[in-house]
N, C-alpha and C. Protein backbone atom coordinates (compact mmCIF):
# COMPACT_ATOMS: atom_id res chain seq x y z
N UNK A 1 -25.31 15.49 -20.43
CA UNK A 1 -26.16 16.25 -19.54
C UNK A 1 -26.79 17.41 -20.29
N UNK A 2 -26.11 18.40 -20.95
CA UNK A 2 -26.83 19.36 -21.75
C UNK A 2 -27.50 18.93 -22.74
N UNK A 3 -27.58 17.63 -23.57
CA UNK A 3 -28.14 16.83 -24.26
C UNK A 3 -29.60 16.60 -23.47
N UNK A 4 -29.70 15.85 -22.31
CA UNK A 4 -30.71 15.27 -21.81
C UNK A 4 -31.53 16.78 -21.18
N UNK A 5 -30.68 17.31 -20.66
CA UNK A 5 -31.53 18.62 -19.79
C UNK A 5 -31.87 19.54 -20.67
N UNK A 6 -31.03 20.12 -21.58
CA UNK A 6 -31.18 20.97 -23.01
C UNK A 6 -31.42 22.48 -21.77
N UNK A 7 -31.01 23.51 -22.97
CA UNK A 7 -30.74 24.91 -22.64
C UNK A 7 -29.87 24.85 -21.80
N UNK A 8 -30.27 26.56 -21.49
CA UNK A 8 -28.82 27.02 -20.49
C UNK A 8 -28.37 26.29 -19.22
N UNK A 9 -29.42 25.72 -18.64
CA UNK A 9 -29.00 25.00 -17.07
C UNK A 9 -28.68 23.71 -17.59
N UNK A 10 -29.00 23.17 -18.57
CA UNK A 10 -28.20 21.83 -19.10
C UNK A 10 -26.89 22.15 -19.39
N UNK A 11 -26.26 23.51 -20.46
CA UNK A 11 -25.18 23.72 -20.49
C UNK A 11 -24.07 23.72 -19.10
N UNK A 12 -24.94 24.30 -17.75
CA UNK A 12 -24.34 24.86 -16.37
C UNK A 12 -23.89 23.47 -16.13
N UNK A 13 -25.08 22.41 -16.13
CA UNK A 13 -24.54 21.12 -15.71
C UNK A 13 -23.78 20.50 -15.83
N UNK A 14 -23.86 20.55 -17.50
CA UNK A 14 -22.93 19.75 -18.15
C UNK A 14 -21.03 20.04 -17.86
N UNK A 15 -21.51 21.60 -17.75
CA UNK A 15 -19.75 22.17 -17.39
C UNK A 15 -19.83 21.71 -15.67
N UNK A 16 -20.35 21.81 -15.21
CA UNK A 16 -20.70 21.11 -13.68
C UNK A 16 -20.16 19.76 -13.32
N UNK A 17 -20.39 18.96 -14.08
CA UNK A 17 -20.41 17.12 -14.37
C UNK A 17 -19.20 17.17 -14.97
N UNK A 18 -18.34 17.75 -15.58
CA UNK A 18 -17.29 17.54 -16.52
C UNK A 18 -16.14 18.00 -15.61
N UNK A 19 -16.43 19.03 -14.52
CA UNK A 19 -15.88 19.30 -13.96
C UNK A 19 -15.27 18.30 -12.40
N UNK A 20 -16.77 18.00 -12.06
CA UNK A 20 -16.41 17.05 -11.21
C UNK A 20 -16.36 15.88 -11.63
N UNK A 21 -16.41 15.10 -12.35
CA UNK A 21 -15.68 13.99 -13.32
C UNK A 21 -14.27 14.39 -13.25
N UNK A 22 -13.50 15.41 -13.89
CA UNK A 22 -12.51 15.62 -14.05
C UNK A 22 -11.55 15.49 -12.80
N UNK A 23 -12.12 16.13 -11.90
CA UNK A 23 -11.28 15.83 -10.08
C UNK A 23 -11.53 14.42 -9.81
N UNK A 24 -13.27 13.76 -9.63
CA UNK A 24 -12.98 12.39 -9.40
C UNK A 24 -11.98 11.60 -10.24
N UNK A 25 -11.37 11.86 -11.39
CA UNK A 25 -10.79 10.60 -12.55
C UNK A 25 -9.25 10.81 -11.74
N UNK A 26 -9.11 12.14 -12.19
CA UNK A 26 -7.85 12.75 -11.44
C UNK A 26 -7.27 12.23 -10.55
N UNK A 27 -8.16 12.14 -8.91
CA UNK A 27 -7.91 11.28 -7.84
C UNK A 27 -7.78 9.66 -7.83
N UNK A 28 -7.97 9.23 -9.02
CA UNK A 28 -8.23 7.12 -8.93
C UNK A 28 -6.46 7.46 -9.69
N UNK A 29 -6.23 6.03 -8.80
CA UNK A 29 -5.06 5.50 -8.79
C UNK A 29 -4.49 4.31 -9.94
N UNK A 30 -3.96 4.30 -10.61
CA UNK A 30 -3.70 3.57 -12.04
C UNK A 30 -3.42 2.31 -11.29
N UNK A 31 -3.83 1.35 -11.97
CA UNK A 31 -3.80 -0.43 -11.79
C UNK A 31 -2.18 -0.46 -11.43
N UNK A 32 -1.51 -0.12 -12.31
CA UNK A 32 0.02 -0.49 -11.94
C UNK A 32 0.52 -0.10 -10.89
N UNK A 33 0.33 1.15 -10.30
CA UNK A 33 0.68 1.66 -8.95
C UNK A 33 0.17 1.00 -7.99
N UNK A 34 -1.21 0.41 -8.14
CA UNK A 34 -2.43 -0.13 -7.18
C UNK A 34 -1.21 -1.92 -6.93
N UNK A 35 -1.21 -1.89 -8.37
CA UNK A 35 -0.09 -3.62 -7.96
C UNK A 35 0.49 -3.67 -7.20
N UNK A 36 1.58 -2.38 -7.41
CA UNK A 36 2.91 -2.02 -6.90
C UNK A 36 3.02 -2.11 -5.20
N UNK A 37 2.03 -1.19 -4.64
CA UNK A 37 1.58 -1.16 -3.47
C UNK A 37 1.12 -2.55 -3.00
N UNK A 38 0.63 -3.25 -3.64
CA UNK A 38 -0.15 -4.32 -2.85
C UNK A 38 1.27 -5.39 -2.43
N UNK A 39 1.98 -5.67 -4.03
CA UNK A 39 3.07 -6.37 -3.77
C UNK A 39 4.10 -5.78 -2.62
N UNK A 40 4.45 -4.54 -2.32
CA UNK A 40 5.10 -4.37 -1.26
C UNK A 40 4.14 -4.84 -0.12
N UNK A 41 2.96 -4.43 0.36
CA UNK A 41 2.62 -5.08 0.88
C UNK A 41 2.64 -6.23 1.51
N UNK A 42 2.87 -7.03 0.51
CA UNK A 42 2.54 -8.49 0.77
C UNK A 42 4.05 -9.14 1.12
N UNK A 43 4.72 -8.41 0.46
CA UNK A 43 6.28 -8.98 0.84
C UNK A 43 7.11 -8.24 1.81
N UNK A 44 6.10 -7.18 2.55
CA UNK A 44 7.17 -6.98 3.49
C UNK A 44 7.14 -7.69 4.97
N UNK A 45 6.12 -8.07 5.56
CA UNK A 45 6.22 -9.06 6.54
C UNK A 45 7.10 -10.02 6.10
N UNK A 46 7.94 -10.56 5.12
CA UNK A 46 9.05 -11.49 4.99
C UNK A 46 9.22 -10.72 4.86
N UNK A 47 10.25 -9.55 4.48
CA UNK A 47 11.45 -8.60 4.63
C UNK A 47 11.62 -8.50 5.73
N UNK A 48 10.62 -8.06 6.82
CA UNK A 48 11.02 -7.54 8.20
C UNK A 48 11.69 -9.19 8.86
N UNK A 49 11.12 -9.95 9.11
CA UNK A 49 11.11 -10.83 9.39
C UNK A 49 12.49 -11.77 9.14
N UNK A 50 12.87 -11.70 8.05
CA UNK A 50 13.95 -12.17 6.81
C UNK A 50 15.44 -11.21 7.55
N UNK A 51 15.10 -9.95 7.51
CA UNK A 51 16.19 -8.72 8.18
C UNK A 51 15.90 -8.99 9.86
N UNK A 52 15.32 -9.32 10.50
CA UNK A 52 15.52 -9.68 11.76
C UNK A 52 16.28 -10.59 12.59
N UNK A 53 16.05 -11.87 11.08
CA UNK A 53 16.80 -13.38 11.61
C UNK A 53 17.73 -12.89 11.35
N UNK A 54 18.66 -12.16 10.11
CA UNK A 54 20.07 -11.60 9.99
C UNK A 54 20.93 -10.65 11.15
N UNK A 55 20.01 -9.48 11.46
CA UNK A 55 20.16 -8.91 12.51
C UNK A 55 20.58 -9.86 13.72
N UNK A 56 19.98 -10.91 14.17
CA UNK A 56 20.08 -11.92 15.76
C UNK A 56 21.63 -12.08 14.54
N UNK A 57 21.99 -12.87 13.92
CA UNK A 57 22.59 -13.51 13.59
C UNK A 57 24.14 -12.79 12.94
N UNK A 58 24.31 -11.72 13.42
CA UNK A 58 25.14 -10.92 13.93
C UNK A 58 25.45 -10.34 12.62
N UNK A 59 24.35 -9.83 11.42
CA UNK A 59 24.59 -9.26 10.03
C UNK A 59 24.79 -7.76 10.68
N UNK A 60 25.40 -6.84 9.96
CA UNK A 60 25.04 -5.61 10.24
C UNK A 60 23.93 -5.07 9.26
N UNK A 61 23.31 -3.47 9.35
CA UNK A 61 21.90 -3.32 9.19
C UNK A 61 22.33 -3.14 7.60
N UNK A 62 23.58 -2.80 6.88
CA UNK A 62 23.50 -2.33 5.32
C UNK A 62 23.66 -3.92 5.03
N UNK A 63 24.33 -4.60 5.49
CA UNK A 63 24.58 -6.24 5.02
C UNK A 63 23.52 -6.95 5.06
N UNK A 64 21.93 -6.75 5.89
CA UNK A 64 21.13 -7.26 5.76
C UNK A 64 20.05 -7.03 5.26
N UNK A 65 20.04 -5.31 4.73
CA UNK A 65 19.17 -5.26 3.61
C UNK A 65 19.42 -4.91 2.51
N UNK A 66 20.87 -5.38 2.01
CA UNK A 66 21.18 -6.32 1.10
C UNK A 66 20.69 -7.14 0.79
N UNK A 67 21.20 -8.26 1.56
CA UNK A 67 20.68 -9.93 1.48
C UNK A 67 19.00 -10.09 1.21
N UNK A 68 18.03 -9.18 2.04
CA UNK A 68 16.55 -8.88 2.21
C UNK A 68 16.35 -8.63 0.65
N UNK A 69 16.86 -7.30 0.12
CA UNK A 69 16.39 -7.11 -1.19
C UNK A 69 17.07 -7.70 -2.39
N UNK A 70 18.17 -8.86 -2.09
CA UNK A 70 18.05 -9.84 -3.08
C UNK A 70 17.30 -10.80 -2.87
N UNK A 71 16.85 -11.10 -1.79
CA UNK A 71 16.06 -12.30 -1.66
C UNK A 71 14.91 -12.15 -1.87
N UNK A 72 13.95 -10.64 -1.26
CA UNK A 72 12.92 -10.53 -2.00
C UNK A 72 12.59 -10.47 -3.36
N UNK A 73 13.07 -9.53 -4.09
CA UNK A 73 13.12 -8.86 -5.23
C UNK A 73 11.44 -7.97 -5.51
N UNK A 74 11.19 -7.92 -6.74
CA UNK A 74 9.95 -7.18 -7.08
C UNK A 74 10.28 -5.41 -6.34
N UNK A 75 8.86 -4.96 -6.41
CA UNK A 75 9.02 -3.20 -6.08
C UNK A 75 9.85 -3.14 -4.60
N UNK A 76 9.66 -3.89 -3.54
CA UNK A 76 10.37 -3.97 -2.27
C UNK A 76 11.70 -3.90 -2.32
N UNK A 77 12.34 -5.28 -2.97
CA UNK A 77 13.52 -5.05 -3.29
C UNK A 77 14.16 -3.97 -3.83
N UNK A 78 13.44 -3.69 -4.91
CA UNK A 78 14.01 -2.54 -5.98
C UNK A 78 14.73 -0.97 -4.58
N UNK A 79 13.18 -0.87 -4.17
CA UNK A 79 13.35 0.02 -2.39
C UNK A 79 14.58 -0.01 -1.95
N UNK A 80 14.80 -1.22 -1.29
CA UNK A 80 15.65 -1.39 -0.40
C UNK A 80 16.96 -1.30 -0.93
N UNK A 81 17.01 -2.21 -2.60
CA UNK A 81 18.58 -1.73 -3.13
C UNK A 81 18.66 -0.70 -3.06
N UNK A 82 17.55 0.61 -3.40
CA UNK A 82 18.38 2.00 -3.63
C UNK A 82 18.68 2.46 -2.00
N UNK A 83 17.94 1.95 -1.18
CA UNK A 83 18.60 2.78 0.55
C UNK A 83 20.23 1.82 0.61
N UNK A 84 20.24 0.70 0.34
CA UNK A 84 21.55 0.12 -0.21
C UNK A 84 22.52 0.93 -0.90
N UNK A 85 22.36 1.18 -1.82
CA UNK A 85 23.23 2.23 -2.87
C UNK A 85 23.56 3.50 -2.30
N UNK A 86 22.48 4.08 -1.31
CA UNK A 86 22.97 5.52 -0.71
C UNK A 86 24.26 5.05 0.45
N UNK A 87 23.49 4.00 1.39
CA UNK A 87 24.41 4.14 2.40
C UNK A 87 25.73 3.61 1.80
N UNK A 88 25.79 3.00 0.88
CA UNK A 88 27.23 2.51 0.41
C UNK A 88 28.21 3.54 0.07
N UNK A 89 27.05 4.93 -0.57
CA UNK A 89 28.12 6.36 -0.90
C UNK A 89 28.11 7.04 0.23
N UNK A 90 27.63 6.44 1.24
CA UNK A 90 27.91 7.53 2.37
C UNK A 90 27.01 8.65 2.81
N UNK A 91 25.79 8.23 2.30
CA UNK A 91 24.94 9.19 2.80
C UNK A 91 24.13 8.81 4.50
N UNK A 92 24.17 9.72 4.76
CA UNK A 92 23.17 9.85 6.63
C UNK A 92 22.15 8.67 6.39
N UNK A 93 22.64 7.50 7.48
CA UNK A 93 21.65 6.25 7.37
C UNK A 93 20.14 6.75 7.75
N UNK A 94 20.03 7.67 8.63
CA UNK A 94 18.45 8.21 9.07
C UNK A 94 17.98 8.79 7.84
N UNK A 95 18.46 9.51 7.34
CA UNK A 95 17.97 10.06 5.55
C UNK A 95 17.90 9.06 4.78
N UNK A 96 18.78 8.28 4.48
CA UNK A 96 18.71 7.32 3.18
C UNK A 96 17.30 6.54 3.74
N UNK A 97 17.25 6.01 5.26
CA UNK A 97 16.02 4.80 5.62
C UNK A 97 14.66 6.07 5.64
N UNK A 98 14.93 7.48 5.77
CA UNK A 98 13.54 8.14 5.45
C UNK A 98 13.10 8.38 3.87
N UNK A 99 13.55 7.86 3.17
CA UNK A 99 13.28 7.86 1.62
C UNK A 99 12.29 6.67 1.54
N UNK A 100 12.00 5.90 2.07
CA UNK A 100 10.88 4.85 2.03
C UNK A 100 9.69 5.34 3.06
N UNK A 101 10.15 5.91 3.93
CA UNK A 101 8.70 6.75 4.52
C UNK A 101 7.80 7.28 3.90
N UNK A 102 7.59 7.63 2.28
CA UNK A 102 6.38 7.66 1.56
C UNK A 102 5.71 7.27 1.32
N UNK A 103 5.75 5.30 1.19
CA UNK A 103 4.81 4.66 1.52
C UNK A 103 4.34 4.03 2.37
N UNK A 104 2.86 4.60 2.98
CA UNK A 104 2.30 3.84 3.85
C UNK A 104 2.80 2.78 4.82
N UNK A 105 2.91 1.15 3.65
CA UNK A 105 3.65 0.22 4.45
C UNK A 105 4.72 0.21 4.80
N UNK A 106 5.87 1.28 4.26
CA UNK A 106 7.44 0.81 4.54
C UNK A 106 7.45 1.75 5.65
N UNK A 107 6.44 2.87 5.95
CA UNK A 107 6.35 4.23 7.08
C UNK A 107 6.93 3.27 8.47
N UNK A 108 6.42 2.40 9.14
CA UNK A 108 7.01 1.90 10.22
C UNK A 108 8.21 1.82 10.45
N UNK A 109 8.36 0.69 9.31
CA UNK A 109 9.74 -0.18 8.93
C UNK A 109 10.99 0.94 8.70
N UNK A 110 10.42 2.09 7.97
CA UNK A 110 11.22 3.50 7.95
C UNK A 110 12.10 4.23 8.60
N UNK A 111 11.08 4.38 9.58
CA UNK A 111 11.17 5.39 10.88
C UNK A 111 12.04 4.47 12.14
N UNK A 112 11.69 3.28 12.20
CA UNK A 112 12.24 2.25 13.03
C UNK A 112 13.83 1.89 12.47
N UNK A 113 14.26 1.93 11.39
CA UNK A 113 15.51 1.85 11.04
C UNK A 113 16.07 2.98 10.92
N UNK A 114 15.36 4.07 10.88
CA UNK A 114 15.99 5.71 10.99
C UNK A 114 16.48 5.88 12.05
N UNK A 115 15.68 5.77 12.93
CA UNK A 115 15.80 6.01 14.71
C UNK A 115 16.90 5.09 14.92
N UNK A 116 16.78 4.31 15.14
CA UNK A 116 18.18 2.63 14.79
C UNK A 116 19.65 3.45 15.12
N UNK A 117 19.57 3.84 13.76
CA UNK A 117 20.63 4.80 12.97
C UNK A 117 21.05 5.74 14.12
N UNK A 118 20.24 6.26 14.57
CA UNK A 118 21.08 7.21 15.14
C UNK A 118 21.23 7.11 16.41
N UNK A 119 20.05 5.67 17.45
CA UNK A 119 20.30 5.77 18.77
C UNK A 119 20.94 4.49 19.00
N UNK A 120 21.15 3.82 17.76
CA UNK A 120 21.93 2.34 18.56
C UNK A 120 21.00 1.35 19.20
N UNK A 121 19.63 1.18 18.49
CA UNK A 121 18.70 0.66 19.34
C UNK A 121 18.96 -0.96 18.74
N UNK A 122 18.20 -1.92 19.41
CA UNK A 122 17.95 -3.13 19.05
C UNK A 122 16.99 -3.06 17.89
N UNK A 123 17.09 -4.04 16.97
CA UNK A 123 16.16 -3.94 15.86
C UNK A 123 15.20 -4.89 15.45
N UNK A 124 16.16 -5.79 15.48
CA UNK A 124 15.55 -7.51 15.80
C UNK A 124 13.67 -7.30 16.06
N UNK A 125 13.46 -6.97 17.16
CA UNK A 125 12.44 -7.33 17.99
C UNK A 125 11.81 -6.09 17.35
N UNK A 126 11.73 -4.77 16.99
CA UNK A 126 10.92 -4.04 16.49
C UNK A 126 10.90 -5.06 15.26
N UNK A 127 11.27 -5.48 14.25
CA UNK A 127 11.39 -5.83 13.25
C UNK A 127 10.15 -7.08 12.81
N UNK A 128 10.13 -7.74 13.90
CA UNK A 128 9.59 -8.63 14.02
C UNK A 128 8.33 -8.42 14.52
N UNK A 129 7.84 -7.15 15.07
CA UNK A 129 6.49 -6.68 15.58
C UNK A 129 5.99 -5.94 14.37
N UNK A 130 6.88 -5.72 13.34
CA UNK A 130 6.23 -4.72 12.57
C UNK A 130 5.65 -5.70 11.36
N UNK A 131 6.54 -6.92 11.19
CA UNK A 131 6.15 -8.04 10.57
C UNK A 131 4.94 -8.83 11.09
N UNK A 132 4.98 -8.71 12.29
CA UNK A 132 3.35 -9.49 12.68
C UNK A 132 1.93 -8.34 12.59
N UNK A 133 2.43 -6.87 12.78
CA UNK A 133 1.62 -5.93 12.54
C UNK A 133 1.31 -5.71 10.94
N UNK A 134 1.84 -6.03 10.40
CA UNK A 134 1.48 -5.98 8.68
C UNK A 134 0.92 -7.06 8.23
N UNK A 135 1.31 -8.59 9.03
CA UNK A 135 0.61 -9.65 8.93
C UNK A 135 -1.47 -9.45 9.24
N UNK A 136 -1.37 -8.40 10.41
CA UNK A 136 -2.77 -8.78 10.77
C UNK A 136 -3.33 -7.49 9.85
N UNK A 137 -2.62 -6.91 9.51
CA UNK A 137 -3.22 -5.57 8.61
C UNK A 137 -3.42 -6.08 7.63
N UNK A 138 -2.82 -7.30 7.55
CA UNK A 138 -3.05 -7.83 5.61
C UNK A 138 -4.67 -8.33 5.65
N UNK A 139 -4.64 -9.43 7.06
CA UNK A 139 -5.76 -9.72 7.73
C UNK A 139 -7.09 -9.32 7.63
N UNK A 140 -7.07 -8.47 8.40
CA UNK A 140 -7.88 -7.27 8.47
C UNK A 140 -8.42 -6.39 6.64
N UNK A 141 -7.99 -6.49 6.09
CA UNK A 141 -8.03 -5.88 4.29
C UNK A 141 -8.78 -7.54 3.84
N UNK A 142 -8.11 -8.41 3.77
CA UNK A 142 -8.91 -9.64 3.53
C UNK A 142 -10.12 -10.02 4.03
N UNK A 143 -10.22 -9.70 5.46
CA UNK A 143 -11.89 -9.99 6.11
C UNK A 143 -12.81 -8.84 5.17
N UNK A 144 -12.35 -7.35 5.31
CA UNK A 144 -12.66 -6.28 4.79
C UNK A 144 -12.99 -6.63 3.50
N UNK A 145 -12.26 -6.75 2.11
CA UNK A 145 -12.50 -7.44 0.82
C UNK A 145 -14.09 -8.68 1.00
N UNK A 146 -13.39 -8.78 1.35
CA UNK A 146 -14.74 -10.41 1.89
C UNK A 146 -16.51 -9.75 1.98
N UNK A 147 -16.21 -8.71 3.13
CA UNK A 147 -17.55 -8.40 3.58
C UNK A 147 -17.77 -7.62 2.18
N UNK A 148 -16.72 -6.87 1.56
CA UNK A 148 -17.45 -5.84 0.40
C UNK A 148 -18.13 -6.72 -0.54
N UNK A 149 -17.84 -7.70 -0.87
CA UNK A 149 -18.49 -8.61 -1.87
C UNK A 149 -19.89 -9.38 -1.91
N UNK A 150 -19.95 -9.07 -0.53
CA UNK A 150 -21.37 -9.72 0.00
C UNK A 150 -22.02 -8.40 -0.53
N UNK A 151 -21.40 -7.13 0.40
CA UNK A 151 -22.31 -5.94 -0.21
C UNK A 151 -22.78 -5.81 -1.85
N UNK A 152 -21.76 -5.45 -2.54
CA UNK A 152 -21.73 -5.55 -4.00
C UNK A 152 -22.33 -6.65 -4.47
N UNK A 153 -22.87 -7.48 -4.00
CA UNK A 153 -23.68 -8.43 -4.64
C UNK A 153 -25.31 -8.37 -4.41
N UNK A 154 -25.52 -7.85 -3.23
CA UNK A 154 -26.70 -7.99 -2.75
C UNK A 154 -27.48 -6.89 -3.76
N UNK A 155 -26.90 -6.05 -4.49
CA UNK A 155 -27.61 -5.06 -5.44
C UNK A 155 -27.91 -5.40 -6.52
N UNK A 156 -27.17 -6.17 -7.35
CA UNK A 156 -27.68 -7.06 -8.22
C UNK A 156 -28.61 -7.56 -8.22
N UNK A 157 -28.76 -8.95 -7.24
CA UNK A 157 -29.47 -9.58 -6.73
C UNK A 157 -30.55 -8.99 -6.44
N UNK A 158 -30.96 -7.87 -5.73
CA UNK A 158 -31.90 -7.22 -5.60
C UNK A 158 -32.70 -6.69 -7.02
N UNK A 159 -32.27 -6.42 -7.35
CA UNK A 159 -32.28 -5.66 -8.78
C UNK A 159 -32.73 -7.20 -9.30
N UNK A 160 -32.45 -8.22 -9.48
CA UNK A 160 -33.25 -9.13 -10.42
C UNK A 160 -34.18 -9.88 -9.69
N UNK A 161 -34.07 -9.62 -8.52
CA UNK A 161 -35.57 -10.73 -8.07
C UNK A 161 -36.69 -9.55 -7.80
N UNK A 162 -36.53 -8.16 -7.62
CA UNK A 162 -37.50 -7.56 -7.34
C UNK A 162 -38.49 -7.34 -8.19
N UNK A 163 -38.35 -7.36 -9.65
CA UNK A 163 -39.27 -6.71 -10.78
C UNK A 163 -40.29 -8.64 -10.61
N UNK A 164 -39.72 -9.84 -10.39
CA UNK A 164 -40.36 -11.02 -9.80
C UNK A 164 -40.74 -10.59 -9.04
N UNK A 165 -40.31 -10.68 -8.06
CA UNK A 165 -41.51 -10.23 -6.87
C UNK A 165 -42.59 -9.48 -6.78
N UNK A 166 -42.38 -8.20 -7.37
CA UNK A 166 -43.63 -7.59 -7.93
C UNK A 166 -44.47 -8.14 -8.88
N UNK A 167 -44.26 -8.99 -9.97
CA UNK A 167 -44.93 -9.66 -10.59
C UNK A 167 -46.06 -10.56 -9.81
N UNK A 168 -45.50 -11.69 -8.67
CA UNK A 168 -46.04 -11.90 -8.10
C UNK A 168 -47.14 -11.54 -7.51
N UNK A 169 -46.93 -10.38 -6.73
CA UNK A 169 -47.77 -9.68 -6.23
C UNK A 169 -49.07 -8.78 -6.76
């Protein structure tokens, strides 16, 4: 920018542009984290789902997300062993299940096994709503993905038939 604009208001810019570059880069989210998230994502409608049939089937709630996060495995699992590992030393089941309330997707699944914990509720059936609610949220991101690609294309496209078209004309 101080290159192309030159002098002092090119210099202003340039510290201007470097600056807000620096906050936008700051804010983007690294590919590996971006994975991380998606794969929980994608595997927790089978976790909920997976810990529900155990639940009917008379598991208790540390014995079945056990079984859940060996059977899943990947970043989910990894999750669930460590709320595993607390309640095994004895820590407050509503604390250990609010340590996954940081992300987004496990926030339901979280709060619903926290509450659990301390009122004795049925789980089963939340469990299984939160699994069909992450199902249509996955849904919903896939239609979403879909339409962006139509967008992101149409600029291209534009961009190479127009300098034709004007030719034409």
């Amino acid at each position: 920018v101080a290159v192309v604009v030159g002098g002092t208001v090119g210099v202003l810019l340039a510290a201007a542009t470097a600056v807000a570059s620096s906050r936008w880069l700051s804010g983007l989210e690294p590919a590996a984290v971006r994975a991380r998230k998606a794969r929980v994502a994608a595997d927790l409608p089978l976790a909920a789902d997976l810990m529900a049939a155990l639940l009917l089937a008379g598991a208790t709630v540390q014995r079945a997300t056990e079984a859940v996060a060996a059977a899943v495995g990947g970043p989910l699992g990894e999750r669930l062993a460590i709320v595993v590992a607390h309640l095994r030393l004895g820590a407050d089941p509503a604390s250990a299940w609010l340590m996954l309330a940081d992300d987004p997707a496990l926030a339901p699944m979280s709060r619903a096994l926290g509450r659990a914990s301390d009122t004795g509720a049925g789980l089963a059936a939340t469990l299984a709503r939160i699994a069909e609610d992450q199902r249509a949220a996955a849904g919903w991101q896939a239609e979403l993905a879909a339409r962006r690609v139509g967008v992101r294309v149409a600029g291209p496209l534009g961009l190479c038939f127009l300098p034709a078209f004007v030719l034409l004309i």
